[in-house]
Protein backbone atom coordinates (compact mmCIF):
# COMPACT_ATOMS: atom_id res chain seq x y z
CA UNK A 1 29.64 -4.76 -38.52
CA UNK A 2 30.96 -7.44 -36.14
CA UNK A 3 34.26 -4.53 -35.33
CA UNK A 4 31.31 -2.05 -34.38
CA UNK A 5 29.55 -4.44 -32.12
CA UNK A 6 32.39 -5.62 -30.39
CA UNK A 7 33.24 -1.33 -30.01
CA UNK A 8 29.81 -1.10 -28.72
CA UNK A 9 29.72 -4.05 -26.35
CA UNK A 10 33.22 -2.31 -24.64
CA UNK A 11 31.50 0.74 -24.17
CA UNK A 12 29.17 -1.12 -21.91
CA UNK A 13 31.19 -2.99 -20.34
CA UNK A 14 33.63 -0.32 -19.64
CA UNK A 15 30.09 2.01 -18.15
CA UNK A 16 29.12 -1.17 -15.86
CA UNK A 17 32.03 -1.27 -14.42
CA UNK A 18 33.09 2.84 -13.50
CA UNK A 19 29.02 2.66 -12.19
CA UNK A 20 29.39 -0.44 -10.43
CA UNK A 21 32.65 0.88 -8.60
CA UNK A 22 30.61 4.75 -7.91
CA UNK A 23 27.35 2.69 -6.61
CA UNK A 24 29.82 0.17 -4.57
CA UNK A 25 31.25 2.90 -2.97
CA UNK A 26 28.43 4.49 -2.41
CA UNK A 27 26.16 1.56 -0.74
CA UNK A 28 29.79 1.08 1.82
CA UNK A 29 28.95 5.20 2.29
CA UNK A 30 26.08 4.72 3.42
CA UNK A 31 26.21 1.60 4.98
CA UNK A 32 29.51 2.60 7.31
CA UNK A 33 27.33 6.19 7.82
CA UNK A 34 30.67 8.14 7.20
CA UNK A 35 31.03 11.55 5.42
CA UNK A 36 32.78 10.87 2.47
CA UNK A 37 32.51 11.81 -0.97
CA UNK A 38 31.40 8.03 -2.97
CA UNK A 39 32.87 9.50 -6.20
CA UNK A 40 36.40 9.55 -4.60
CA UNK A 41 36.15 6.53 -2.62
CA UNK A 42 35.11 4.66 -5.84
CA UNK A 43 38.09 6.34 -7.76
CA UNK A 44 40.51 5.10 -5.25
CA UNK A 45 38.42 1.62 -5.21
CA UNK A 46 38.96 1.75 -9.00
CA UNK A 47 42.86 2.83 -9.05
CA UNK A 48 43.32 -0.38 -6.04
CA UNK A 49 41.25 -2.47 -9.00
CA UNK A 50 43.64 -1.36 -11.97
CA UNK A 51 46.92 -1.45 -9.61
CA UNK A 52 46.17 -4.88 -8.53
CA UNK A 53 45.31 -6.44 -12.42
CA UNK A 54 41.19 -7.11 -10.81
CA UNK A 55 40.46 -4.48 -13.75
CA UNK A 56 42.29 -4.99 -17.11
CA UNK A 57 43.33 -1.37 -18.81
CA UNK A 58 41.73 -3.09 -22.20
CA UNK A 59 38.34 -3.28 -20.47
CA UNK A 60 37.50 -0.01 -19.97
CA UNK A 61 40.01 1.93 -22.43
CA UNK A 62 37.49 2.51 -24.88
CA UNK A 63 34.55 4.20 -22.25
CA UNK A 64 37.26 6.29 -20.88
CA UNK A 65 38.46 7.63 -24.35
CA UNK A 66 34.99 8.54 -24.76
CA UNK A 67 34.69 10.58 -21.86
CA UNK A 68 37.59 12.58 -22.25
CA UNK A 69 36.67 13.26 -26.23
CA UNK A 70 33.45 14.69 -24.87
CA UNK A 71 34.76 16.57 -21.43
CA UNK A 72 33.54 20.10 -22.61
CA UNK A 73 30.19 18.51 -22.65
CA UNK A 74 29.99 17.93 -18.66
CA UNK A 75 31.77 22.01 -18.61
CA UNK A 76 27.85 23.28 -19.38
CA UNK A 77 26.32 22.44 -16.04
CA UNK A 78 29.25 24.11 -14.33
CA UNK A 79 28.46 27.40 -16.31
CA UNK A 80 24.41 27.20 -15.88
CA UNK A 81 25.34 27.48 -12.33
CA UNK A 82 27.78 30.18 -12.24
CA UNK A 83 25.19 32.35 -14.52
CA UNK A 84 22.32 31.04 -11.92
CA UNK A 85 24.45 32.16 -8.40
CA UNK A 86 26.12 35.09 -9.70
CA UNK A 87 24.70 37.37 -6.93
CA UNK A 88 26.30 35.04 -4.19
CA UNK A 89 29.44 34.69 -6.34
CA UNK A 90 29.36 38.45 -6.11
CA UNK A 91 29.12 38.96 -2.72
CA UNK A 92 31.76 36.35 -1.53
CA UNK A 93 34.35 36.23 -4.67
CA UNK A 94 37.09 37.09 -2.20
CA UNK A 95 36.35 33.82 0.25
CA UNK A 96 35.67 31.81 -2.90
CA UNK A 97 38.93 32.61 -5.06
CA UNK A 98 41.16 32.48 -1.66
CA UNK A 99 39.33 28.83 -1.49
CA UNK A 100 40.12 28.17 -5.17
CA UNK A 101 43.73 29.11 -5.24
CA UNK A 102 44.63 27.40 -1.55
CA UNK A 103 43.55 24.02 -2.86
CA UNK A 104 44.24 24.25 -6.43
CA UNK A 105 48.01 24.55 -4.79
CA UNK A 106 47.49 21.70 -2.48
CA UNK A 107 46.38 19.41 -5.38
CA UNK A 108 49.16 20.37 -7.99
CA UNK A 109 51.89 19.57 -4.81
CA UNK A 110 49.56 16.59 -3.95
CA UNK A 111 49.97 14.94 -7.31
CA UNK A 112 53.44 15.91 -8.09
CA UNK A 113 54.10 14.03 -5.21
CA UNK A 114 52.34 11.12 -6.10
CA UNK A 115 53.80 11.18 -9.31
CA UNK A 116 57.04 11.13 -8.45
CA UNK A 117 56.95 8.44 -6.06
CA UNK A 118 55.03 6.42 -8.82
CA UNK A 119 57.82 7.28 -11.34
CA UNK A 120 60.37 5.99 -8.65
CA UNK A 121 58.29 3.05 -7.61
CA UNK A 122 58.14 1.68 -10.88
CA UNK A 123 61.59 2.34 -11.41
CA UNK A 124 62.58 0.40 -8.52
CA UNK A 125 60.43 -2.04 -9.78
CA UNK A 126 61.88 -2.54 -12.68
CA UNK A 127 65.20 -2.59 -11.58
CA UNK A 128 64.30 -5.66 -9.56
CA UNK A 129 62.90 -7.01 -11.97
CA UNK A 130 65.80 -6.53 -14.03
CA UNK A 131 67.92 -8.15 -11.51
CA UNK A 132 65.66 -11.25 -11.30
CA UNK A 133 66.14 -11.82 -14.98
CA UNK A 134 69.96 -11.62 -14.49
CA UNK A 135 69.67 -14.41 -11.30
């Protein structure tokens, strides 16, 4: 019982905190009156938060296994909506699918990019730390 309510009391914690970062973000939106998306600003926010050590991986591991055991779930709205605009999806699938393929490509460059300069960062990390050790 006690294992289950500790399980339970992650969850929240791990919730509170992803909402707290997407309404933080939002308020600085609004406040700053820029046009920007507050569900990216709060993911970058949140990476800053787990690169930096503000946000420990352990508190929010648990809320973000959830969500990606129950992705499919969040797939139905996208669906309802292509059944609901199919006559505009119609009429402009060549503008839509040039749209769709352009960035699609920009993002998989984007974060193959990213990923190797992570991969390289935290081998140079390592190595330095490795040569620390040695001093």
């Amino acid at each position: 019982m006690k294992k289950h309510l500790k399980e339970f009391f992650n969850l929240i914690l791990g919730f509170i905190i992803l909402l707290s970062f997407y309404f933080a973000s939002y308020f600085i939106i609004k406040f700053m009156r820029i046009s920007f998306p507050p569900a990216i600003l709060g993911l970058i926010l949140f990476a800053i938060s787990l690169l930096s050590g503000i946000i420990k991986e352990k508190w929010i591991k648990s809320v973000c296994n959830l969500l990606i055991d129950n992705m499919a779930m969040f797939l139905v709205p996208l669906f309802c909506g292509l059944i609901v605009y199919k006559s505009i999806i119609v009429k402009n699938w060549i503008a839509i699918f040039t749209v769709i393929f352009v960035t699609t490509t920009v993002i998989i460059i984007a974060v193959g990019l990213f990923t190797e300069w992570g991969i390289k960062f935290l081998r140079l990390n390592k190595i330095k730390e490795l040569e620390r050790e040695k001093r």
